[in-house]
ModelCIF file with pLDDT and N, C-alpha, C, O atoms, coordinates in Angstrom:
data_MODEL
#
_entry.id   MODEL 
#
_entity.id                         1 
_entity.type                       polymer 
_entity.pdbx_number_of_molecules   1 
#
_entity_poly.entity_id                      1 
_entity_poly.type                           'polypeptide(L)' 
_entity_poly.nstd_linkage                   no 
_entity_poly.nstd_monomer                   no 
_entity_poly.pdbx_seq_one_letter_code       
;(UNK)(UNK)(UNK)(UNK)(UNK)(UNK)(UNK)(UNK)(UNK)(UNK)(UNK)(UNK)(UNK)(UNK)(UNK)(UNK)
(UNK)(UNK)(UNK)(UNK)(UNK)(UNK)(UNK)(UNK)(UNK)(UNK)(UNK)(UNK)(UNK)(UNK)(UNK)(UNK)
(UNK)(UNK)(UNK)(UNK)(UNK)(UNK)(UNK)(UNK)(UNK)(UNK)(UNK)(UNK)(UNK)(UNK)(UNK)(UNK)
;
_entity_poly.pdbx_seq_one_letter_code_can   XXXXXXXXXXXXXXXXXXXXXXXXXXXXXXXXXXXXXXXXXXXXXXXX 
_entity_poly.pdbx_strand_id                 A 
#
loop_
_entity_poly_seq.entity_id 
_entity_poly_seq.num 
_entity_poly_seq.mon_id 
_entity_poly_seq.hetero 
1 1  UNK n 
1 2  UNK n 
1 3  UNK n 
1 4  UNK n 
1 5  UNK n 
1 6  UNK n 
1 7  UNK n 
1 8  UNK n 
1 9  UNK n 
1 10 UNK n 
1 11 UNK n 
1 12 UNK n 
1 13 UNK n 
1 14 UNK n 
1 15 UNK n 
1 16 UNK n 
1 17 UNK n 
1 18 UNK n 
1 19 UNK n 
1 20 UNK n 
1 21 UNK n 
1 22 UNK n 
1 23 UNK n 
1 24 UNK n 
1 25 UNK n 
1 26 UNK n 
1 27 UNK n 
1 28 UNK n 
1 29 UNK n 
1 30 UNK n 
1 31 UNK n 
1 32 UNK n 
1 33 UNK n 
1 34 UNK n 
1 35 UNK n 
1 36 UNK n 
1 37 UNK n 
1 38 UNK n 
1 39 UNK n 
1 40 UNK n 
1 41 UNK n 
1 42 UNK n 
1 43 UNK n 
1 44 UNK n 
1 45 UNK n 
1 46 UNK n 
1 47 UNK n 
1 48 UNK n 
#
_struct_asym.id          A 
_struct_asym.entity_id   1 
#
loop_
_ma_qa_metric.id 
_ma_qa_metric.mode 
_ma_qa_metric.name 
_ma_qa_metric.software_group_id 
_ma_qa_metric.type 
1 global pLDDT . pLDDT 
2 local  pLDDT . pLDDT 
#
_ma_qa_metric_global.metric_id      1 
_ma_qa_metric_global.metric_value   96.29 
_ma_qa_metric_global.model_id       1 
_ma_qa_metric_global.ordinal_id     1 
#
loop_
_ma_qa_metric_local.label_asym_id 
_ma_qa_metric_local.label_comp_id 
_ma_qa_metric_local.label_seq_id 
_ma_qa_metric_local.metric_id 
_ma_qa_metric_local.metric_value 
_ma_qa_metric_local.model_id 
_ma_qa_metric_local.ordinal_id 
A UNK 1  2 98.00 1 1  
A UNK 2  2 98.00 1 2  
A UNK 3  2 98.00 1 3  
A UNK 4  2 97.00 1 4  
A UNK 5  2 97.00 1 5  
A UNK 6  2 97.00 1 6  
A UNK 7  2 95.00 1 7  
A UNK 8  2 93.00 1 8  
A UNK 9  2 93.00 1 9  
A UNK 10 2 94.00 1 10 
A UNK 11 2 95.00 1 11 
A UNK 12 2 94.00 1 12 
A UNK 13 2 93.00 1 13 
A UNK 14 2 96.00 1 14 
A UNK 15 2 95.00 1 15 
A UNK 16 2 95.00 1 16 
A UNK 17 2 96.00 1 17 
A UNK 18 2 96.00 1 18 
A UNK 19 2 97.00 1 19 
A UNK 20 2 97.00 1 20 
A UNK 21 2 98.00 1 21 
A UNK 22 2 97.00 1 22 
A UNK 23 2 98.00 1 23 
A UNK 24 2 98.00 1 24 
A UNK 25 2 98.00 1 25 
A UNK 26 2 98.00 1 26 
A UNK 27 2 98.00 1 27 
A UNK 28 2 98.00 1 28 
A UNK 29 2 98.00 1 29 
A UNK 30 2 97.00 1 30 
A UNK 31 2 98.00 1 31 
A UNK 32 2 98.00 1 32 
A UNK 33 2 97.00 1 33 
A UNK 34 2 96.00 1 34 
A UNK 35 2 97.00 1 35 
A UNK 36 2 98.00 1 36 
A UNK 37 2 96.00 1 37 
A UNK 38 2 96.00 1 38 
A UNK 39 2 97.00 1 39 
A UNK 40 2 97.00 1 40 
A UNK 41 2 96.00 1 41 
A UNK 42 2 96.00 1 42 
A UNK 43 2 97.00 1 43 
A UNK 44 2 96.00 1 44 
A UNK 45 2 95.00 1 45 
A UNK 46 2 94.00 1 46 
A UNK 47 2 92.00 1 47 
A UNK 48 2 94.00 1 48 
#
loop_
_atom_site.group_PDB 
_atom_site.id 
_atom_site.type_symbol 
_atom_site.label_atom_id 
_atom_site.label_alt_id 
_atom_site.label_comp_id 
_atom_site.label_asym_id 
_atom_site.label_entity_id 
_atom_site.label_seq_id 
_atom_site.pdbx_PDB_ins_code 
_atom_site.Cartn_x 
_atom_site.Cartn_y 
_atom_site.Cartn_z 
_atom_site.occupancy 
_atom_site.B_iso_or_equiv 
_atom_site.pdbx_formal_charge 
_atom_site.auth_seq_id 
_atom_site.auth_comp_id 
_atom_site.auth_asym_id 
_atom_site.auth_atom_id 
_atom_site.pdbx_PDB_model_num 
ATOM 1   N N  . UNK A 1 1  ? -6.863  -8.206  -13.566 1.00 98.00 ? 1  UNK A N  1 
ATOM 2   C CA . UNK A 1 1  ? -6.332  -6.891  -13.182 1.00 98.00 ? 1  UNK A CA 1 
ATOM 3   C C  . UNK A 1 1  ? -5.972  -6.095  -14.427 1.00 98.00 ? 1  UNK A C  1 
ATOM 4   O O  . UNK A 1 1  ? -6.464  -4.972  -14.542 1.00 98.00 ? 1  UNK A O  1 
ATOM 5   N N  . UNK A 1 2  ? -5.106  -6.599  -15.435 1.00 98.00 ? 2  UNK A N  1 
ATOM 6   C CA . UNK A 1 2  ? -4.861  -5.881  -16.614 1.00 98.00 ? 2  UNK A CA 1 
ATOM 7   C C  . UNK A 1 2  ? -6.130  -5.666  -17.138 1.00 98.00 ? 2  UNK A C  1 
ATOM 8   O O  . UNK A 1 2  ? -6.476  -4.487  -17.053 1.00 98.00 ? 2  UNK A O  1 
ATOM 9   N N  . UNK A 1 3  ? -6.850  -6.333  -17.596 1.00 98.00 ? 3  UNK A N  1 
ATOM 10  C CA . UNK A 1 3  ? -8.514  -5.986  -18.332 1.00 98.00 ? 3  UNK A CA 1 
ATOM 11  C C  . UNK A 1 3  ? -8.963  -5.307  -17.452 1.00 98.00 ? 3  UNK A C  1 
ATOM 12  O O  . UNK A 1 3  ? -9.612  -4.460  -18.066 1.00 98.00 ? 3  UNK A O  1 
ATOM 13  N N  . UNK A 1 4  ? -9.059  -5.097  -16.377 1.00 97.00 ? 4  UNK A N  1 
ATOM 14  C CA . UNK A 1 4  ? -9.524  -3.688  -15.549 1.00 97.00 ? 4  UNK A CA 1 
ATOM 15  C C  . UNK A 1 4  ? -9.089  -2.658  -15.565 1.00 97.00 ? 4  UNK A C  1 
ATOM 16  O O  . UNK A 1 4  ? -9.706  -1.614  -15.774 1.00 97.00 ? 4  UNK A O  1 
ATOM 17  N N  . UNK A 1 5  ? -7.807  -2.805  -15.317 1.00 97.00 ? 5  UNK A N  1 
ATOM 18  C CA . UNK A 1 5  ? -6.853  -1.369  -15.582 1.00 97.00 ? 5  UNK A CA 1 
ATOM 19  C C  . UNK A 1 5  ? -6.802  -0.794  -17.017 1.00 97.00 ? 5  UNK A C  1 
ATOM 20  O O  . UNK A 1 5  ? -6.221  0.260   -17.273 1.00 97.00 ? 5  UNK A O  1 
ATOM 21  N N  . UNK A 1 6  ? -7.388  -1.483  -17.859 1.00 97.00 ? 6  UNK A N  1 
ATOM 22  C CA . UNK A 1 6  ? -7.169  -1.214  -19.298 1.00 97.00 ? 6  UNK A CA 1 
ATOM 23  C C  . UNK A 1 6  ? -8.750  -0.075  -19.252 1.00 97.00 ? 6  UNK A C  1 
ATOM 24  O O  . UNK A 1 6  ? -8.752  1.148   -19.391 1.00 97.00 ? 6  UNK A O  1 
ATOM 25  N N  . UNK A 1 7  ? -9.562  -0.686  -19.091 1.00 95.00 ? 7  UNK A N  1 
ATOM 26  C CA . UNK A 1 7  ? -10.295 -0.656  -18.821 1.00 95.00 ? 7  UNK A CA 1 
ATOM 27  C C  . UNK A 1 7  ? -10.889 1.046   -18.057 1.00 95.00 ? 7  UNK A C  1 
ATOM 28  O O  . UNK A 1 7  ? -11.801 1.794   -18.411 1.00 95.00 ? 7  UNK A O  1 
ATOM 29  N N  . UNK A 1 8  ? -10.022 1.132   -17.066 1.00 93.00 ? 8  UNK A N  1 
ATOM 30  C CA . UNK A 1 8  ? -10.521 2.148   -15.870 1.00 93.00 ? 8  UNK A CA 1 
ATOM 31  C C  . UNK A 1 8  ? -9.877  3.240   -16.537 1.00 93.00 ? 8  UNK A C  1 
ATOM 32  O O  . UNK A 1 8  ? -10.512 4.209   -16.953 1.00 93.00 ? 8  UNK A O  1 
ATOM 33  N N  . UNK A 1 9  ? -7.926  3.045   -16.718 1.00 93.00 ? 9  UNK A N  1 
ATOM 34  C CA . UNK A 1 9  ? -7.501  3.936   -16.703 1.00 93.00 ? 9  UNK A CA 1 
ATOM 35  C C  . UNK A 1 9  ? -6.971  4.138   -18.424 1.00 93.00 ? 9  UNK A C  1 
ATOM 36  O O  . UNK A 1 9  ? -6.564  5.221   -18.844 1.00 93.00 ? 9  UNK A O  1 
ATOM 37  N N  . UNK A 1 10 ? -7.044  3.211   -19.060 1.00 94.00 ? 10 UNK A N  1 
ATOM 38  C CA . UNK A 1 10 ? -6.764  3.259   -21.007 1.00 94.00 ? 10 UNK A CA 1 
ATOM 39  C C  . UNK A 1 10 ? -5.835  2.197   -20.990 1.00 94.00 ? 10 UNK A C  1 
ATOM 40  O O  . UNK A 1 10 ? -6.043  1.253   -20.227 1.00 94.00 ? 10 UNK A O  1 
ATOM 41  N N  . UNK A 1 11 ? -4.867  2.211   -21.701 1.00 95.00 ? 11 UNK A N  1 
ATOM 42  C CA . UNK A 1 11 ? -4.137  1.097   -22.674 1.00 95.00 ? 11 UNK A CA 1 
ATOM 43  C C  . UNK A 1 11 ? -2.766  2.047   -22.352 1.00 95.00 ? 11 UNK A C  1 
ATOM 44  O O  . UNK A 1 11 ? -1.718  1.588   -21.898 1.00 95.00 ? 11 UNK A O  1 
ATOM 45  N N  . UNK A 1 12 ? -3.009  3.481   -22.689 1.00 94.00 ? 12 UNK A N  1 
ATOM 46  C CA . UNK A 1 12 ? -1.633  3.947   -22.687 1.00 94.00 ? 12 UNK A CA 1 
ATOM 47  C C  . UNK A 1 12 ? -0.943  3.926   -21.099 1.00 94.00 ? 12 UNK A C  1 
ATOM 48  O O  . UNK A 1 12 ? 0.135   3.429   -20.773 1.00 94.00 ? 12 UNK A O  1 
ATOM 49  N N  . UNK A 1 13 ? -2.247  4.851   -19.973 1.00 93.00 ? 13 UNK A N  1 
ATOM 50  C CA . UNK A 1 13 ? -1.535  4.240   -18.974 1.00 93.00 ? 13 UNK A CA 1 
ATOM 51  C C  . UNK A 1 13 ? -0.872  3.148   -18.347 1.00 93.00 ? 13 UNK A C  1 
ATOM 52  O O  . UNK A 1 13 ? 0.090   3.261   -17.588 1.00 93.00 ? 13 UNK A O  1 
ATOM 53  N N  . UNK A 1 14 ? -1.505  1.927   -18.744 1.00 96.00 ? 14 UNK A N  1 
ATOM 54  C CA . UNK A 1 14 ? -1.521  0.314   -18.577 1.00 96.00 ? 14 UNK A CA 1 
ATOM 55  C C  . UNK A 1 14 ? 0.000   0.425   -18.656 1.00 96.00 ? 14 UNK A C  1 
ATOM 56  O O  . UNK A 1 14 ? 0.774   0.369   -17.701 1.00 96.00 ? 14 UNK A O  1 
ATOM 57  N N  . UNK A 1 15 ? 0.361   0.619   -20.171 1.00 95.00 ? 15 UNK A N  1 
ATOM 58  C CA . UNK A 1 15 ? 1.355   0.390   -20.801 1.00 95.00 ? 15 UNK A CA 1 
ATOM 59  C C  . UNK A 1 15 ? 2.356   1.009   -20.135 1.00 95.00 ? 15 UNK A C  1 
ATOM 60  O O  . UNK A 1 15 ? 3.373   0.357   -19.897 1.00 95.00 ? 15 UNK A O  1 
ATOM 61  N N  . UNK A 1 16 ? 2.243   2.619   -19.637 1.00 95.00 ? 16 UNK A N  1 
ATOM 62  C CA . UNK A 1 16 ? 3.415   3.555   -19.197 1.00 95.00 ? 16 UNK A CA 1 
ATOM 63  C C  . UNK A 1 16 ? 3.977   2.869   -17.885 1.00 95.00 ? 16 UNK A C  1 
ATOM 64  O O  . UNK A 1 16 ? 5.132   2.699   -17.494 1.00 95.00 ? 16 UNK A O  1 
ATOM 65  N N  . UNK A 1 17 ? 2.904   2.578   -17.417 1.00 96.00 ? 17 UNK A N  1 
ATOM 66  C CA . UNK A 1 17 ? 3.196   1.799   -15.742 1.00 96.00 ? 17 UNK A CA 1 
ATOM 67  C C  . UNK A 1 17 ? 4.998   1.647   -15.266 1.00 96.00 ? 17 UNK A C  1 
ATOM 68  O O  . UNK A 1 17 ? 5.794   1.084   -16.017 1.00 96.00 ? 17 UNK A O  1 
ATOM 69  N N  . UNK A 1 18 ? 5.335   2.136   -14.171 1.00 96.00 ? 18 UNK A N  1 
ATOM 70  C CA . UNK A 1 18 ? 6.492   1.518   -14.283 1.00 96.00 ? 18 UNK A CA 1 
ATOM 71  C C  . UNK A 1 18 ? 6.556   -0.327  -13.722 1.00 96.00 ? 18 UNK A C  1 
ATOM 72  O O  . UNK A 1 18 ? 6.020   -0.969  -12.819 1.00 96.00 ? 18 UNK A O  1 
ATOM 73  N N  . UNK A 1 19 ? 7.295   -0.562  -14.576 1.00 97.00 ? 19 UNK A N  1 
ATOM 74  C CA . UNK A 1 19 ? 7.160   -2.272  -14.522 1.00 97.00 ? 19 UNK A CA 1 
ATOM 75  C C  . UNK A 1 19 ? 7.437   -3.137  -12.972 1.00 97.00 ? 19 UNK A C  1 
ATOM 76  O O  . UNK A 1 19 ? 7.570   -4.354  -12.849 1.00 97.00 ? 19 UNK A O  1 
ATOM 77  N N  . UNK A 1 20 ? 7.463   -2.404  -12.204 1.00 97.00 ? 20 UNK A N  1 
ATOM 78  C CA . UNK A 1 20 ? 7.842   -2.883  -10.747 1.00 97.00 ? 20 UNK A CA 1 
ATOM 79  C C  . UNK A 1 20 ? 6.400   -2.594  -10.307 1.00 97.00 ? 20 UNK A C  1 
ATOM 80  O O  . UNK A 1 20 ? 5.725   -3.515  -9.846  1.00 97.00 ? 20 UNK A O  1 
ATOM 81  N N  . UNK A 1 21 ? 6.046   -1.719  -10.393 1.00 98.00 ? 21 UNK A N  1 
ATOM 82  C CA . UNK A 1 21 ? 4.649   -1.449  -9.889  1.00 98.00 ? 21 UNK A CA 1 
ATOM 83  C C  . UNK A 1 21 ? 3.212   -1.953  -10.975 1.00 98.00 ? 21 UNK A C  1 
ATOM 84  O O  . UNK A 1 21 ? 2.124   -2.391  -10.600 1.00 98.00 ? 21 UNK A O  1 
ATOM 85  N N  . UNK A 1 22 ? 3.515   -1.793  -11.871 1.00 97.00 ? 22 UNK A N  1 
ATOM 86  C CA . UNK A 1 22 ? 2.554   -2.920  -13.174 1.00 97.00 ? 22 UNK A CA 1 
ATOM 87  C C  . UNK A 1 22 ? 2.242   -4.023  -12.244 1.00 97.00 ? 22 UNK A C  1 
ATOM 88  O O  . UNK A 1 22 ? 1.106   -4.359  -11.909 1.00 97.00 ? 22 UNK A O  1 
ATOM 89  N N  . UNK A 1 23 ? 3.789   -4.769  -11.702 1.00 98.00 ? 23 UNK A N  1 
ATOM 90  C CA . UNK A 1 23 ? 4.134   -6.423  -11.443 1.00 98.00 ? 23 UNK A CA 1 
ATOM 91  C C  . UNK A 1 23 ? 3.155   -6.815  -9.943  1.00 98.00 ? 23 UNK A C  1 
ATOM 92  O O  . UNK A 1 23 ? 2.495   -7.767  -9.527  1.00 98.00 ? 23 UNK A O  1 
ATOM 93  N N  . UNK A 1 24 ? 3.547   -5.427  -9.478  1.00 98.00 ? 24 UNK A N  1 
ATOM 94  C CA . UNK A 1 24 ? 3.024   -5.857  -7.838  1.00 98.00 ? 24 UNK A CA 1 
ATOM 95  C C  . UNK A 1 24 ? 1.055   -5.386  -8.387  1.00 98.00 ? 24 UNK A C  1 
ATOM 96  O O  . UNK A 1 24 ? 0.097   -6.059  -8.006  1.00 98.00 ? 24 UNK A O  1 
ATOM 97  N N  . UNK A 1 25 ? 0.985   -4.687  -8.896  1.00 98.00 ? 25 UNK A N  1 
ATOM 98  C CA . UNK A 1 25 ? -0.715  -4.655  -9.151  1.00 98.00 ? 25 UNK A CA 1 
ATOM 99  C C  . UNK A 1 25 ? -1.545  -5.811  -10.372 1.00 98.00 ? 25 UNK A C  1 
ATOM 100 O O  . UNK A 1 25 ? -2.739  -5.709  -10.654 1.00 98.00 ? 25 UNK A O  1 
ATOM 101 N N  . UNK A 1 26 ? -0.514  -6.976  -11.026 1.00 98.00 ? 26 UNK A N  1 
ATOM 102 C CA . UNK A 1 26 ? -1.086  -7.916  -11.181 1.00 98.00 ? 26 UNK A CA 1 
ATOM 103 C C  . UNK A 1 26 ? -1.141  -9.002  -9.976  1.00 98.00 ? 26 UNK A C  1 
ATOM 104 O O  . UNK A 1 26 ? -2.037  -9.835  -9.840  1.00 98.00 ? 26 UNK A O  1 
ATOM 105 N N  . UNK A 1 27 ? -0.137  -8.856  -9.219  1.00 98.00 ? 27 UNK A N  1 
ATOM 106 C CA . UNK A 1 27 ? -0.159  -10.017 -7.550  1.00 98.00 ? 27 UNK A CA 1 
ATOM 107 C C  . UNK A 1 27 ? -1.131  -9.360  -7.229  1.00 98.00 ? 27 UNK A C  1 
ATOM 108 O O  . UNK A 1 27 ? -1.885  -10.258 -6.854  1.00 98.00 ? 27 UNK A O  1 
ATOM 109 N N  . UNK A 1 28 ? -1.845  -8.141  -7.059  1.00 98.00 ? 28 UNK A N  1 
ATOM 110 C CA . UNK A 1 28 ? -2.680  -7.677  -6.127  1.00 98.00 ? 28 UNK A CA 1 
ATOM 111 C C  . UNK A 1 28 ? -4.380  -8.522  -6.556  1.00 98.00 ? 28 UNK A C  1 
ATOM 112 O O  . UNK A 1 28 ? -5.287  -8.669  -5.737  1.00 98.00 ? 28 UNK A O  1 
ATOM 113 N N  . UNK A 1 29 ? -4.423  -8.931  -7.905  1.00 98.00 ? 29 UNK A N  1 
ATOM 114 C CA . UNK A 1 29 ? -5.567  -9.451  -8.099  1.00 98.00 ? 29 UNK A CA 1 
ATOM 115 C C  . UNK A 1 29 ? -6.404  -10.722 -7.040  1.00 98.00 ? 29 UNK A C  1 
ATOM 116 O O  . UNK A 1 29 ? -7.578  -10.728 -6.669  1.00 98.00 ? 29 UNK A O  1 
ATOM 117 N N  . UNK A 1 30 ? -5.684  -11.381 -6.852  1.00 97.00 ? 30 UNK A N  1 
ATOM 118 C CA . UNK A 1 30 ? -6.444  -12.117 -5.906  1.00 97.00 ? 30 UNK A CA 1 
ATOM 119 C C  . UNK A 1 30 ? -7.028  -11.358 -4.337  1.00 97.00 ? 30 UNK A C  1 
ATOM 120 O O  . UNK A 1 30 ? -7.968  -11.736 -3.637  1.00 97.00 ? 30 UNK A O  1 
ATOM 121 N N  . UNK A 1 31 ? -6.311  -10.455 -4.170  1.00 98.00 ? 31 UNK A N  1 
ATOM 122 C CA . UNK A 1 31 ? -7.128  -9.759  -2.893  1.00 98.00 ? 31 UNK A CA 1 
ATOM 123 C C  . UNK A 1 31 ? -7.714  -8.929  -3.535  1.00 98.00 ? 31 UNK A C  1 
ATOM 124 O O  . UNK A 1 31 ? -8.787  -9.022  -2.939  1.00 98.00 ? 31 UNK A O  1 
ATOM 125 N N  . UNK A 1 32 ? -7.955  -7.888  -4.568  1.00 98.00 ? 32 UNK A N  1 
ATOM 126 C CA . UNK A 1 32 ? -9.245  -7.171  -5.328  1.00 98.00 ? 32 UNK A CA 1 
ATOM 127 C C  . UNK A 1 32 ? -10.240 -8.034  -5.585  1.00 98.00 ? 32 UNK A C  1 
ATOM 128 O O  . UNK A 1 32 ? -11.382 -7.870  -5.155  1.00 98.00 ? 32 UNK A O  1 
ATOM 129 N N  . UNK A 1 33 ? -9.953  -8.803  -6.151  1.00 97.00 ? 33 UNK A N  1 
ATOM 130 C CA . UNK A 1 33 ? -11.180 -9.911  -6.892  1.00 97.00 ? 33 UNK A CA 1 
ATOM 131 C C  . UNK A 1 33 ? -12.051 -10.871 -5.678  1.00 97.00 ? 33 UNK A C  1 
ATOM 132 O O  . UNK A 1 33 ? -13.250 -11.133 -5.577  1.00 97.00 ? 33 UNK A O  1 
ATOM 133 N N  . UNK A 1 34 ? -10.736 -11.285 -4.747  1.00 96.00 ? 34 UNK A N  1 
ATOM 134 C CA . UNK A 1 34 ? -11.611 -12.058 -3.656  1.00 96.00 ? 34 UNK A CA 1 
ATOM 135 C C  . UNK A 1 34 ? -11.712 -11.426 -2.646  1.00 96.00 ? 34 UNK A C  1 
ATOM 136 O O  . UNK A 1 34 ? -12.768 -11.640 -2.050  1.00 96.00 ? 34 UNK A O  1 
ATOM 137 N N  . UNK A 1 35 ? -11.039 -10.711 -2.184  1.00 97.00 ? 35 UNK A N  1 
ATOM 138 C CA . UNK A 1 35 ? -11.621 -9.612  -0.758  1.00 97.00 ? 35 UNK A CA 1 
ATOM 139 C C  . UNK A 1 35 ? -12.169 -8.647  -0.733  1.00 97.00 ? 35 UNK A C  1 
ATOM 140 O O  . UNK A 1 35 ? -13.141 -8.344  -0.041  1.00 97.00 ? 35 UNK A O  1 
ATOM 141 N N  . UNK A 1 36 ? -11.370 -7.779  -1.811  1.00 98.00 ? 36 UNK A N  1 
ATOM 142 C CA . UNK A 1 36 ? -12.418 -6.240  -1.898  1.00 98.00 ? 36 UNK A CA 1 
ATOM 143 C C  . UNK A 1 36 ? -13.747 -5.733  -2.481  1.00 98.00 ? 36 UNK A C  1 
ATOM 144 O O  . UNK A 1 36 ? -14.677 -5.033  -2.081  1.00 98.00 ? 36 UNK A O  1 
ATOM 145 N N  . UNK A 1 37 ? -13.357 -6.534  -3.832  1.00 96.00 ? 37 UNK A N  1 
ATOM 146 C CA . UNK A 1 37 ? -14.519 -6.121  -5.149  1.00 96.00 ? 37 UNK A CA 1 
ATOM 147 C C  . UNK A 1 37 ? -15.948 -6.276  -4.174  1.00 96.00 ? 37 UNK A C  1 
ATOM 148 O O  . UNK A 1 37 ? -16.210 -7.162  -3.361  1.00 96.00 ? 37 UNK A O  1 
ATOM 149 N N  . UNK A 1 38 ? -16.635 -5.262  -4.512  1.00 96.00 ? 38 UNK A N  1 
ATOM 150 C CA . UNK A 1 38 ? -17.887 -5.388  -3.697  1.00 96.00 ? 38 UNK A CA 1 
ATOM 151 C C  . UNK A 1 38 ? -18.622 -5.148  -2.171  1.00 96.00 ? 38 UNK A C  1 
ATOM 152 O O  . UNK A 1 38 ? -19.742 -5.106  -1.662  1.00 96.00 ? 38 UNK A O  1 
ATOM 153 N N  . UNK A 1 39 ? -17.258 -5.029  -1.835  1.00 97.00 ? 39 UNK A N  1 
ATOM 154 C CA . UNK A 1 39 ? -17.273 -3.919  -0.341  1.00 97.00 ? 39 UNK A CA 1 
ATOM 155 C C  . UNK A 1 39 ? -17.442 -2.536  0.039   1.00 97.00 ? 39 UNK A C  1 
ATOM 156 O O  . UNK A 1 39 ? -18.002 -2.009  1.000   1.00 97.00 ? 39 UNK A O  1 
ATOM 157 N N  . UNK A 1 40 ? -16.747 -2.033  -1.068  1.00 97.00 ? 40 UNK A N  1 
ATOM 158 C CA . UNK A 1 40 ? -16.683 -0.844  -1.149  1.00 97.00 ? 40 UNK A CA 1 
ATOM 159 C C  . UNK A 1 40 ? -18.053 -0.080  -1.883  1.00 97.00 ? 40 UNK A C  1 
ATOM 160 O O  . UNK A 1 40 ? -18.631 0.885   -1.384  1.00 97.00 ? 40 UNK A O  1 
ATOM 161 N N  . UNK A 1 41 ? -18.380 -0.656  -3.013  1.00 96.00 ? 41 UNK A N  1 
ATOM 162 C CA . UNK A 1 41 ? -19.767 -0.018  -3.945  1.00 96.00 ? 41 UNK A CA 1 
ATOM 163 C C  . UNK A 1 41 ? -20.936 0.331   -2.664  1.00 96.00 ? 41 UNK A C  1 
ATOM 164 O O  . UNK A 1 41 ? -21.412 1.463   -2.576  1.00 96.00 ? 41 UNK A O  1 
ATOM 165 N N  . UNK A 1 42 ? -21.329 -0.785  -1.690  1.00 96.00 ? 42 UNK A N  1 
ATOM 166 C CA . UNK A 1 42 ? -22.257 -0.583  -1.381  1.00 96.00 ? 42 UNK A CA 1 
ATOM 167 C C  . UNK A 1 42 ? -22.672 0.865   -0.277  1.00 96.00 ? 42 UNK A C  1 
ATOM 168 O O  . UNK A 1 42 ? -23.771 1.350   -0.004  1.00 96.00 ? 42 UNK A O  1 
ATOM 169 N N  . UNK A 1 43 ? -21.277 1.249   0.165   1.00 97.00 ? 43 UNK A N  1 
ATOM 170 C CA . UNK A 1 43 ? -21.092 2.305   1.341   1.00 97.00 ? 43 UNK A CA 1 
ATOM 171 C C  . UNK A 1 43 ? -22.198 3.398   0.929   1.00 97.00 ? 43 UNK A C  1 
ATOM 172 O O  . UNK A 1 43 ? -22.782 3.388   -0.154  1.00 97.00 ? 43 UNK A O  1 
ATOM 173 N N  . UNK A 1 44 ? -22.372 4.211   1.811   1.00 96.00 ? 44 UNK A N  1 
ATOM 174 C CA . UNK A 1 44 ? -23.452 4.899   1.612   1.00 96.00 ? 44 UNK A CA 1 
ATOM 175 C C  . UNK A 1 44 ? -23.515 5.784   3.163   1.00 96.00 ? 44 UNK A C  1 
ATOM 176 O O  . UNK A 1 44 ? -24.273 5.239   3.964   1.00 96.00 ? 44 UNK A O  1 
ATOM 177 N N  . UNK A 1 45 ? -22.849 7.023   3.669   1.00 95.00 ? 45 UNK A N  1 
ATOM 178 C CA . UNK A 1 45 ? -23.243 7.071   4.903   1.00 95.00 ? 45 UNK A CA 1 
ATOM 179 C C  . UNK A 1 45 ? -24.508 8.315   4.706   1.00 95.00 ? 45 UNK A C  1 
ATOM 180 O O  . UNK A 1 45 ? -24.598 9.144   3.800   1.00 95.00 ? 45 UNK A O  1 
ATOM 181 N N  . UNK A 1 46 ? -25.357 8.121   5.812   1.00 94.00 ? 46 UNK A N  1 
ATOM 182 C CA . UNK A 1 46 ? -26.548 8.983   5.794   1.00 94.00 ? 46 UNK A CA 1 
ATOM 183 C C  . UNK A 1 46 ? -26.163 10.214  5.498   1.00 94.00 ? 46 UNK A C  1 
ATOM 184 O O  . UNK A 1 46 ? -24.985 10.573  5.511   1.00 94.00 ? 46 UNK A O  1 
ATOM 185 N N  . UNK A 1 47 ? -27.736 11.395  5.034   1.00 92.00 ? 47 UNK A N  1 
ATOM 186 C CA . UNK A 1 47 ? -26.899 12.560  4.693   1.00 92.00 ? 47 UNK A CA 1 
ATOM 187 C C  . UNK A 1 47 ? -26.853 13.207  6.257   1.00 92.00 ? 47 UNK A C  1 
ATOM 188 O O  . UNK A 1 47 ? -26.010 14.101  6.331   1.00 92.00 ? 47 UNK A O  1 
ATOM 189 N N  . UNK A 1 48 ? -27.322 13.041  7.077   1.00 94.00 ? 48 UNK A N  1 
ATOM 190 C CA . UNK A 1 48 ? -26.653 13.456  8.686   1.00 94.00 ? 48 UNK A CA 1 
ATOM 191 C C  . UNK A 1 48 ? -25.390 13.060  8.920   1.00 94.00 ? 48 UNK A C  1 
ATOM 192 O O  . UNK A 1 48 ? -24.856 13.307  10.002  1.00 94.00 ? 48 UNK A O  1 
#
C-alpha cells in the first residue's frame, strides 16, 4: 500500500497523510491486493 501510494499520489502526500487515516489505508491492503486489484481495470460499458 505505501509503495503504491508513493507511487500514485508522491512521497509528499504519503507523508502529509493524517496518521489515523495513513494507519487504516495500510490495514486496507489485504482487501486492495486480494479482492479489488483487477476488478475494476477491466469495466468497460458499451458506448450505447
Amino acid at each position: 500500500v505505501e509503495h503504491f501510494m508513493r507511487f500514485a499520489s508522491g512521497d509528499v502526500s504519503w507523508e502529509q497523510l493524517d496518521p489515523g487515516l495513513r494507519r487504516r489505508m495500510l490495514g486496507n491492503g489485504e482487501t486492495l491486493f486480494g479482492v479489488e486489484m483487477g476488478k475494476f481495470e477491466p469495466y468497460r460499458p458499451d458506448d450505447a
